[in-house]
N, C-alpha and C. Protein backbone atom coordinates (compact mmCIF):
# COMPACT_ATOMS: atom_id res chain seq x y z
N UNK A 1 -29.80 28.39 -42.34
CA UNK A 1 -30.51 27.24 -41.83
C UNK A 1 -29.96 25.98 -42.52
N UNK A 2 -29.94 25.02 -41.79
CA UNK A 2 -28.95 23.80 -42.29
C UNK A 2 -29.87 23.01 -42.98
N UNK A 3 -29.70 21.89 -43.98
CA UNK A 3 -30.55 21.63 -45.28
C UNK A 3 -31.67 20.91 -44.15
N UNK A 4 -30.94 19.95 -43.18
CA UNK A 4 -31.72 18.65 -42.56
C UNK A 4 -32.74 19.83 -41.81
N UNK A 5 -32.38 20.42 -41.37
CA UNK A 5 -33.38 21.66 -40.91
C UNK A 5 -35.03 22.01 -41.37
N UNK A 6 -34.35 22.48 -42.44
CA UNK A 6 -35.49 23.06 -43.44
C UNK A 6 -36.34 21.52 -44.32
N UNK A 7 -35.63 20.25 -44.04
CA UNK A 7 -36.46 19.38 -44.76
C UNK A 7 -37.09 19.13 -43.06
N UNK A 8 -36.82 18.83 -41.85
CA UNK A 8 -37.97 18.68 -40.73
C UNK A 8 -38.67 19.74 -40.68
N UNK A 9 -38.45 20.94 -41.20
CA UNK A 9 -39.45 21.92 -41.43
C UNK A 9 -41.09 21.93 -41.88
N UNK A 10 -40.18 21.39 -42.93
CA UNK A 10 -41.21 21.09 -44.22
C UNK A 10 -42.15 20.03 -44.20
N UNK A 11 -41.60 18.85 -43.55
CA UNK A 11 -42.16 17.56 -43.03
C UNK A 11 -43.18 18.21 -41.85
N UNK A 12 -42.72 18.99 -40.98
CA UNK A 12 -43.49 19.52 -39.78
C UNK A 12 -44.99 20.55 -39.94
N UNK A 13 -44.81 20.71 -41.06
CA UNK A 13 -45.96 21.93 -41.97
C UNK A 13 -46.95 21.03 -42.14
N UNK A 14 -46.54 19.67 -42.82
CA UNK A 14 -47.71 18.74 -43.78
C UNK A 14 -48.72 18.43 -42.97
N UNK A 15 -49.92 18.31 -43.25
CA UNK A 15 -51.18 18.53 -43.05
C UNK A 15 -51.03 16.46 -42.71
N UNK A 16 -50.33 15.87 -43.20
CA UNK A 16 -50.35 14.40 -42.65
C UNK A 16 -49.48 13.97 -41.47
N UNK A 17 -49.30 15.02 -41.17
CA UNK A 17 -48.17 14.19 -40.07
C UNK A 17 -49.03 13.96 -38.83
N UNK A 18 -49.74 14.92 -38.71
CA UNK A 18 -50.83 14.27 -36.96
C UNK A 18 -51.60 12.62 -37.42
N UNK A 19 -51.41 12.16 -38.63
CA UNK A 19 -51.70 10.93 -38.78
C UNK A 19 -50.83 10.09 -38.52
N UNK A 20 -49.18 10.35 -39.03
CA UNK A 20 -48.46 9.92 -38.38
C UNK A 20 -47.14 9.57 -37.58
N UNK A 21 -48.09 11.57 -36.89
CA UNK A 21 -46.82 11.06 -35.75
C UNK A 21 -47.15 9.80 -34.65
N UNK A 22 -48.12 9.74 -34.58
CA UNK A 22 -47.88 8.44 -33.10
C UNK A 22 -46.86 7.73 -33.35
N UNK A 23 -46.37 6.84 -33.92
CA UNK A 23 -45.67 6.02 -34.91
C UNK A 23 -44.25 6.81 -34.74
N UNK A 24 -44.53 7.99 -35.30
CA UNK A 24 -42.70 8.89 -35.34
C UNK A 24 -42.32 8.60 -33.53
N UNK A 25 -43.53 9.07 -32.89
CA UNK A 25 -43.09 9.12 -31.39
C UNK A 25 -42.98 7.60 -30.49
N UNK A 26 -43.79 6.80 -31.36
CA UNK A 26 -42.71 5.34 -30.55
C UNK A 26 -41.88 4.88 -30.73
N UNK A 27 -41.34 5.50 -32.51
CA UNK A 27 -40.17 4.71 -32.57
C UNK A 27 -38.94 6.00 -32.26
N UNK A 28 -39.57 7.51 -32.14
CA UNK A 28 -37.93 8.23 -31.03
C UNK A 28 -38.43 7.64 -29.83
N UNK A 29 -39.23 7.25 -29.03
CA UNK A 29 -39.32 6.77 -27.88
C UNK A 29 -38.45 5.66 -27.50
N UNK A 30 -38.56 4.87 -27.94
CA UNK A 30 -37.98 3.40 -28.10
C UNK A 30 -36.32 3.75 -28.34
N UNK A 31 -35.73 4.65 -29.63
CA UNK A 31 -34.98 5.20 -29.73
C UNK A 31 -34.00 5.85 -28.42
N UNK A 32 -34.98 6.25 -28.09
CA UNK A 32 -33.86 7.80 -26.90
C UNK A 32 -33.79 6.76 -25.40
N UNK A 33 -35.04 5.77 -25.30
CA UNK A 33 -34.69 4.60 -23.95
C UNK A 33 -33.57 3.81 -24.52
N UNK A 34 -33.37 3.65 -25.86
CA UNK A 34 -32.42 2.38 -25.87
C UNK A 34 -31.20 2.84 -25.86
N UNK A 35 -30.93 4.47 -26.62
CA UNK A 35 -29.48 5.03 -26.33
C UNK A 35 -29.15 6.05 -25.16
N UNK A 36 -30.12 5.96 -24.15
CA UNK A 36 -29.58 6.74 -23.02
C UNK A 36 -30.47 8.31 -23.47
N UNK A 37 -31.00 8.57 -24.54
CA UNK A 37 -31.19 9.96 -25.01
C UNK A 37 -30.05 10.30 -26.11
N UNK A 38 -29.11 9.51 -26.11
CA UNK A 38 -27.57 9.80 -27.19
C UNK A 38 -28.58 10.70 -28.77
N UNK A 39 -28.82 9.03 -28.59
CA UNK A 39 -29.28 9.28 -30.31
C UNK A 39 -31.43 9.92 -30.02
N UNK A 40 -31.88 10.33 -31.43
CA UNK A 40 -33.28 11.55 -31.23
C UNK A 40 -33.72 11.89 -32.77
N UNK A 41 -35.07 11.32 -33.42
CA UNK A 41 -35.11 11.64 -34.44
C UNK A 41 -35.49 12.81 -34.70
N UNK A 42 -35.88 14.04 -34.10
CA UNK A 42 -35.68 15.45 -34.23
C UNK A 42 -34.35 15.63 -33.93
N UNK A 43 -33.50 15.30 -33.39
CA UNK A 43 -31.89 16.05 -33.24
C UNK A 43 -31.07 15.39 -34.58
N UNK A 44 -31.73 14.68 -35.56
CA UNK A 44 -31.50 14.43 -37.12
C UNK A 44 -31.64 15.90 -37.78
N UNK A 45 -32.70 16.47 -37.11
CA UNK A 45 -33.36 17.67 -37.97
C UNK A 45 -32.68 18.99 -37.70
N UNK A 46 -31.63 18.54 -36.87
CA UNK A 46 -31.08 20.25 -35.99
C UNK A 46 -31.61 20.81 -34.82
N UNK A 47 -32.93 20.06 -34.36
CA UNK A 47 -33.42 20.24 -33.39
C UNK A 47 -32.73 19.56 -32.03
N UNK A 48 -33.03 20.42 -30.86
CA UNK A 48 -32.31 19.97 -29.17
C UNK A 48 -33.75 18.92 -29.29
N UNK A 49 -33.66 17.85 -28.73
CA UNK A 49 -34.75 16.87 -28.25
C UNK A 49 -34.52 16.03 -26.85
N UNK A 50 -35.43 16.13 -26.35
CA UNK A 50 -35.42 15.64 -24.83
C UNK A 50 -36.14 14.65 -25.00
N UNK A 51 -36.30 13.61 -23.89
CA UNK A 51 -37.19 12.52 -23.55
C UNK A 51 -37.43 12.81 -22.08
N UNK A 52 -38.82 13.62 -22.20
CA UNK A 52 -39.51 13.81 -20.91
C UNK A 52 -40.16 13.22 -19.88
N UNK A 53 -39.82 12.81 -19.05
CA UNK A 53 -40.45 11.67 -18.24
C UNK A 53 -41.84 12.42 -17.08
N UNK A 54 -42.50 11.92 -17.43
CA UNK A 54 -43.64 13.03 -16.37
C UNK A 54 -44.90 11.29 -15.86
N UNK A 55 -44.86 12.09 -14.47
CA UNK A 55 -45.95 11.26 -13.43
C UNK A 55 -47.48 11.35 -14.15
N UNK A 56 -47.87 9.76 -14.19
CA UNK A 56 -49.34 10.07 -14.73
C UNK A 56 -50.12 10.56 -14.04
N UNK A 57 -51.10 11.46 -14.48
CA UNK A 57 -51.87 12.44 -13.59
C UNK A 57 -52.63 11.28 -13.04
N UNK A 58 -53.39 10.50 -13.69
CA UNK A 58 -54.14 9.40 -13.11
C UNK A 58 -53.69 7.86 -12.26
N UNK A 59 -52.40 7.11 -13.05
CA UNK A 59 -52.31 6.38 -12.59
C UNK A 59 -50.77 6.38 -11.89
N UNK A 60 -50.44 7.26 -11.74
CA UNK A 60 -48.94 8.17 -11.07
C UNK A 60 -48.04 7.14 -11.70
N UNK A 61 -48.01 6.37 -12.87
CA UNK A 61 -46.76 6.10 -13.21
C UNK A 61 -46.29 6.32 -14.33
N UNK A 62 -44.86 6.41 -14.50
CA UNK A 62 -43.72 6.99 -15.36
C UNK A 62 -44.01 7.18 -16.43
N UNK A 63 -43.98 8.34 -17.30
CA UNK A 63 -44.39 8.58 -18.67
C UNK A 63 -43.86 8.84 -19.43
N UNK A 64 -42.91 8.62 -20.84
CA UNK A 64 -41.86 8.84 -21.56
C UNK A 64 -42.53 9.22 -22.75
N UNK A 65 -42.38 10.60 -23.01
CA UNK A 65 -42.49 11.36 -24.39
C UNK A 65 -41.36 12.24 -24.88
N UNK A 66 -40.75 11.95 -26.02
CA UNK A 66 -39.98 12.71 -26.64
C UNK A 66 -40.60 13.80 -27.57
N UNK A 67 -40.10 15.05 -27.11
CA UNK A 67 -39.85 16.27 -27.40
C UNK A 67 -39.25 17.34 -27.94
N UNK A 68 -39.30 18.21 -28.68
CA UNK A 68 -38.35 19.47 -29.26
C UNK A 68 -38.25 20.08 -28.03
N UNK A 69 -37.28 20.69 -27.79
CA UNK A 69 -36.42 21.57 -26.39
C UNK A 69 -36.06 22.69 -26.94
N UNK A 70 -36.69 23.66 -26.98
CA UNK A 70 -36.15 24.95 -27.68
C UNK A 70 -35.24 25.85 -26.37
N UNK A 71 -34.30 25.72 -26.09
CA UNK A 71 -32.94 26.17 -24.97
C UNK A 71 -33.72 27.88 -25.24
N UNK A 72 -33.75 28.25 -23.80
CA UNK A 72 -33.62 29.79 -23.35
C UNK A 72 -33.74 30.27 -22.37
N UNK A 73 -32.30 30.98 -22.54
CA UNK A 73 -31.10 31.09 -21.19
C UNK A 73 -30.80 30.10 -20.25
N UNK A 74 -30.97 29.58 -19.34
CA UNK A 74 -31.16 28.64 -18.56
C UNK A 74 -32.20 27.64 -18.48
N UNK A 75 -32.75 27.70 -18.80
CA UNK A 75 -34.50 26.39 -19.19
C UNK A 75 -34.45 25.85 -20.38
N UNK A 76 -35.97 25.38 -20.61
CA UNK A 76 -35.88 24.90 -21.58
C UNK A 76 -37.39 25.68 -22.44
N UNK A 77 -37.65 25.47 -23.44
CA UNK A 77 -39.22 25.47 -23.78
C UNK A 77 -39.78 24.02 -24.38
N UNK A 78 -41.27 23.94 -23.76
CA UNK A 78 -41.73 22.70 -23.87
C UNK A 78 -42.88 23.16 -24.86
N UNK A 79 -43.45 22.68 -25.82
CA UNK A 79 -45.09 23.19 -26.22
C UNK A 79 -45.78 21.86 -26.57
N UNK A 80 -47.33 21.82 -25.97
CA UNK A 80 -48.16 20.90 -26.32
C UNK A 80 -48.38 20.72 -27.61
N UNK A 81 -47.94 20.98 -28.37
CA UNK A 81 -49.12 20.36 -30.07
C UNK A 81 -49.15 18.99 -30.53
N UNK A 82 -49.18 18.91 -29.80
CA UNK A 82 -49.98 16.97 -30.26
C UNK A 82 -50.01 17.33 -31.50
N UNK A 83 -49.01 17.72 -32.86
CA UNK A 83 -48.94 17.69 -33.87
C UNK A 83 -49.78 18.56 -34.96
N UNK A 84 -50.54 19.17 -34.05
CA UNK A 84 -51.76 20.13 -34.61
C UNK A 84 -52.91 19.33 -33.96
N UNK A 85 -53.08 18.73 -33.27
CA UNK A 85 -54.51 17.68 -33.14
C UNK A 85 -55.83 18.15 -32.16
N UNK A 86 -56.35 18.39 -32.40
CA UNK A 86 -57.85 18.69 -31.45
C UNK A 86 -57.30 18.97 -29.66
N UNK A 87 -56.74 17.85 -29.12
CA UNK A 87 -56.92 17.92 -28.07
C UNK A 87 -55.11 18.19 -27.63
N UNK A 88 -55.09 18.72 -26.34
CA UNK A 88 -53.82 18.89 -25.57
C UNK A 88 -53.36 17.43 -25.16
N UNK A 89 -51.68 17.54 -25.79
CA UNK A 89 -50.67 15.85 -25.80
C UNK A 89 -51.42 15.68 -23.88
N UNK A 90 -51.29 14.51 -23.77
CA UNK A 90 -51.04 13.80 -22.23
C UNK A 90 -50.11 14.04 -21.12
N UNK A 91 -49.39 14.47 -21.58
CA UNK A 91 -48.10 14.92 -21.12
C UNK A 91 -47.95 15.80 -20.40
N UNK A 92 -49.31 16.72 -21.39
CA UNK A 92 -48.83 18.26 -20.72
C UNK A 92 -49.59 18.35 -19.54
N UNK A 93 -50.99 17.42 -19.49
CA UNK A 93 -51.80 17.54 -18.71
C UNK A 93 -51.24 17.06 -17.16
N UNK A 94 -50.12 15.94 -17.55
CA UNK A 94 -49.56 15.37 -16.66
C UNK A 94 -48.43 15.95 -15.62
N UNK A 95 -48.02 17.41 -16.60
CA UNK A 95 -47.13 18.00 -16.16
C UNK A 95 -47.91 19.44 -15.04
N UNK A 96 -49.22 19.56 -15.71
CA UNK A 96 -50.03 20.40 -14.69
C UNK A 96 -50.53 20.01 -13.65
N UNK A 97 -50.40 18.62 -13.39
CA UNK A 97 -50.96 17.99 -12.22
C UNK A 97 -49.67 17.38 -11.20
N UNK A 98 -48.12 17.39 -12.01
CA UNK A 98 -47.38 16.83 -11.38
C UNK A 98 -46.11 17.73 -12.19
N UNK A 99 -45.99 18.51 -11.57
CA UNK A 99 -44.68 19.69 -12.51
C UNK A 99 -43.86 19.19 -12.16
N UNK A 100 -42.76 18.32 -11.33
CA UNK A 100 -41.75 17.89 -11.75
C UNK A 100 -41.40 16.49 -12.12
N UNK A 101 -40.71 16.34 -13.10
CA UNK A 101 -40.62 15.35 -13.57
C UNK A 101 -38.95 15.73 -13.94
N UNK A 102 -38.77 14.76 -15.15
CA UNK A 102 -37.09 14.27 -15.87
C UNK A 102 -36.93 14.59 -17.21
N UNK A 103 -35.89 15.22 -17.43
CA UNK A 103 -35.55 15.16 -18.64
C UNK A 103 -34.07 14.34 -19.09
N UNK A 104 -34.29 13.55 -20.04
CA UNK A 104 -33.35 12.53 -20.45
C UNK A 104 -32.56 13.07 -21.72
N UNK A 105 -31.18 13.71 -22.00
CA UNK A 105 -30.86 14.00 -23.07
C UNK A 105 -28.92 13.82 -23.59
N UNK A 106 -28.51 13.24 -24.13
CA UNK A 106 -27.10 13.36 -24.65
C UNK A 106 -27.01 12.43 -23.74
N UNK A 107 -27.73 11.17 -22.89
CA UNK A 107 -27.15 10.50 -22.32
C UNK A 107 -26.79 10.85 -20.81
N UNK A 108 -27.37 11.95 -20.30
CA UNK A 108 -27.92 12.89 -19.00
C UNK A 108 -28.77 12.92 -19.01
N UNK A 109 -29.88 12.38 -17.51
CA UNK A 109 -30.85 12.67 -16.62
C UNK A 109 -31.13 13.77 -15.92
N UNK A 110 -31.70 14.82 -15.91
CA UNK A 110 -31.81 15.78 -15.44
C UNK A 110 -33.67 16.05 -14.28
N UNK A 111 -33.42 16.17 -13.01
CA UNK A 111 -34.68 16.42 -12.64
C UNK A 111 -34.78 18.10 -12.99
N UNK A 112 -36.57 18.21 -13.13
CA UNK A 112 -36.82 19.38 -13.47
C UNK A 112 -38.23 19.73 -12.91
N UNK A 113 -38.29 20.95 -13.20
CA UNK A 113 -39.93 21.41 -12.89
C UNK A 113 -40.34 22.46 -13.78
N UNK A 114 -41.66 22.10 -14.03
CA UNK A 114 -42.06 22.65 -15.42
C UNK A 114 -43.19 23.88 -14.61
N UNK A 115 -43.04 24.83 -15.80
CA UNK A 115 -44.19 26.01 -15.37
C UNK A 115 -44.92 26.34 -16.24
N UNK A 116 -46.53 26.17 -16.35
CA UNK A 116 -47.21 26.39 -17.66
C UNK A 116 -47.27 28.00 -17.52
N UNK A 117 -46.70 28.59 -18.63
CA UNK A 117 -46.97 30.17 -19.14
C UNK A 117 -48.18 30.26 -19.88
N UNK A 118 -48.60 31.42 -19.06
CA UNK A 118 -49.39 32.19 -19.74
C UNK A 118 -49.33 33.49 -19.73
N UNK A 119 -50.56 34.67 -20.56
CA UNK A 119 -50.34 35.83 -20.49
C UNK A 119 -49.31 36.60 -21.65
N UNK A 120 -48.11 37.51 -21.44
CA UNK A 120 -47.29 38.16 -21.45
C UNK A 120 -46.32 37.72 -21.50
N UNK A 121 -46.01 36.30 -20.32
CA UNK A 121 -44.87 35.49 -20.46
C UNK A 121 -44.95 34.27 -21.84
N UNK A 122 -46.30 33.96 -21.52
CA UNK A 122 -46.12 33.18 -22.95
C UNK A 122 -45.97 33.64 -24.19
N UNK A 123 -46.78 34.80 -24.47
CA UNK A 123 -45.96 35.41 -25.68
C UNK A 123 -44.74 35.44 -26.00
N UNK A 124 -44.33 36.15 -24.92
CA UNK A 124 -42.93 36.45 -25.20
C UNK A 124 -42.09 35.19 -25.57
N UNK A 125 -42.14 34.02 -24.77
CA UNK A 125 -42.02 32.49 -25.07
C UNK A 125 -41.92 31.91 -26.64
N UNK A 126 -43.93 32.35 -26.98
CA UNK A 126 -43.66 31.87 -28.19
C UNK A 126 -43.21 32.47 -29.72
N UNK A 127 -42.66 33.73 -29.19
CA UNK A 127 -41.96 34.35 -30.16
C UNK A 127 -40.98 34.02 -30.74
N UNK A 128 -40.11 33.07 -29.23
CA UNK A 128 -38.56 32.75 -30.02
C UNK A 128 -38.87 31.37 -29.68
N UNK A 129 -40.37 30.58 -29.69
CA UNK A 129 -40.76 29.45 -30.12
C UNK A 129 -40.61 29.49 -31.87
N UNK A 130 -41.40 30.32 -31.76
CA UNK A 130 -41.85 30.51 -33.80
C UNK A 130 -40.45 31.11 -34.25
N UNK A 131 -39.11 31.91 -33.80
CA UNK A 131 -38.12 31.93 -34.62
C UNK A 131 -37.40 30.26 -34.93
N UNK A 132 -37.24 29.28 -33.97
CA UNK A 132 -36.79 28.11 -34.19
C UNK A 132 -38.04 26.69 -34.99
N UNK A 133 -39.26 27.14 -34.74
CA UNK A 133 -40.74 25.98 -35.18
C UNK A 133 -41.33 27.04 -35.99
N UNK A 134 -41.88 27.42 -36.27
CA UNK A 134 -42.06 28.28 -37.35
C UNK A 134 -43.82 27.22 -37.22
N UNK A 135 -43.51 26.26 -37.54
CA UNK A 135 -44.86 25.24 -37.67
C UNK A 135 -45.73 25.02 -36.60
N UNK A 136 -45.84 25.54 -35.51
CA UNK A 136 -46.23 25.72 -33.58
C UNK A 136 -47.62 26.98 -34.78
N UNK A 137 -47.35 27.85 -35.68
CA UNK A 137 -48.61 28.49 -35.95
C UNK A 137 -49.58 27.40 -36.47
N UNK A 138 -48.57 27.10 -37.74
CA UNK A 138 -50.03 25.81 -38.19
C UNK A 138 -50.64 24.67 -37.38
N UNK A 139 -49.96 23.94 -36.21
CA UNK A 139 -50.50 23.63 -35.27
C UNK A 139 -51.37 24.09 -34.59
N UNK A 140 -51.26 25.56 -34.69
CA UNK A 140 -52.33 26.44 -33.17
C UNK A 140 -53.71 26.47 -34.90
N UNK A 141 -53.39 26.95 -35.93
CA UNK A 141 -54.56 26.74 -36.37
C UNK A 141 -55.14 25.32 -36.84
N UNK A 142 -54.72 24.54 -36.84
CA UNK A 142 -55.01 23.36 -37.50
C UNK A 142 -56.11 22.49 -36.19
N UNK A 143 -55.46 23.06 -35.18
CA UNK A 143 -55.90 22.32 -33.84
C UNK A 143 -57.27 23.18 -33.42
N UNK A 144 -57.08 24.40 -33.42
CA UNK A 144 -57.98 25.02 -33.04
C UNK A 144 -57.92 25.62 -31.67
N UNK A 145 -57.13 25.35 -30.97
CA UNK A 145 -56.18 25.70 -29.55
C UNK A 145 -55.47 26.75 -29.49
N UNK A 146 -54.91 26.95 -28.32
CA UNK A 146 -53.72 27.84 -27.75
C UNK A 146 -53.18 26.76 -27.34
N UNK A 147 -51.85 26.48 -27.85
CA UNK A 147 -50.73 25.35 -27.80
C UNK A 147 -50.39 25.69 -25.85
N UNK A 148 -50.10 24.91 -25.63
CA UNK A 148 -49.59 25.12 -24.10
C UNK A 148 -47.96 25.07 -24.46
N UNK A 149 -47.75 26.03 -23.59
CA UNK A 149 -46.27 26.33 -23.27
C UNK A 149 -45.51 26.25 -22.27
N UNK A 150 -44.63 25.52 -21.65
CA UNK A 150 -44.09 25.18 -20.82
C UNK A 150 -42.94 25.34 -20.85
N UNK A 151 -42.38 26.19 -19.39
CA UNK A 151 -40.69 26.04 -19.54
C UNK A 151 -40.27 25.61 -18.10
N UNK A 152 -39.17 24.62 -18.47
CA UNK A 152 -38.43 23.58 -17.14
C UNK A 152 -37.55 24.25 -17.05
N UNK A 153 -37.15 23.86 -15.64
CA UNK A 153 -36.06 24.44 -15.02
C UNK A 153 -35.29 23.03 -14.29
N UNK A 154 -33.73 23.53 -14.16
CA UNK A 154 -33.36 22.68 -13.12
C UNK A 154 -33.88 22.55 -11.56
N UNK A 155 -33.88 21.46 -11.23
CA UNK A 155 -34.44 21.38 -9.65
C UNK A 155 -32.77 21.14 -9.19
């Protein structure tokens, strides 16, 4: 595991970061619109990171959240943890009411459509979620949830 790795690891464990990630996520937000997706302050960490564009469930317009992309086989994996926080990110809700949306990454736009797993498939999902996040457990307990899991596909 590469050093920058294991220090977003470690950063990703701490019991302060749902204080403040909002803050981490406007400024990769701001980040991944201003370089196309080039540049990603999780792809500092060794992590794939996307900038997900999804339809507001309510007011149907454009929604930009950057994301960890855990690649498998052909898709991607998406998971809700609003950082460990009480309630399910916006995003995801947005993506159950409007499954396709965009993914923005390396400076490529990609349309996609997302599928919330559950069951058997999500397990299996978040198994080789937790070999790459390891921290998706302390989220599911910290939150008190079942993290939502999502995997996109090309359209």
């Amino acid at each position: 595991m590469k050093p920058l790795h294991r220090l977003a690891l470690y950063i990703g464990r701490r019991s302060w970061l749902p204080k403040i990630g909002p803050r981490l996520v406007f400024v990769d937000t701001a980040l991944q619109r201003w370089t196309g997706g080039r540049l990603a302050l999780s792809r500092l960490g060794g992590m794939t990171s996307v900038l997900l564009t999804t339809t507001g469930r309510r007011t149907g317009l454009p929604r930009d959240t950057p994301l960890i992309a855990i690649p498998e086989g052909g898709s991607l994996l998406l998971v809700g943890s609003n950082f460990g926080k009480p309630g399910h990110p916006a995003w995801s809700t947005n993506l159950i009411a409007h499954p396709e949306a965009t993914i923005r990454t390396r400076g490529h736009t990609f349309p996609v459509t997302a599928t919330l797993l559950t069951g058997p498939e999500r397990a299996e999902a978040w198994h080789t979620l937790l070999k790459v996040w390891p921290a998706y457990d302390d989220y599911t307990t910290r939150s008190g949830r079942e993290l939502r899991v999502f995997r996109v596909t090309l359209r």
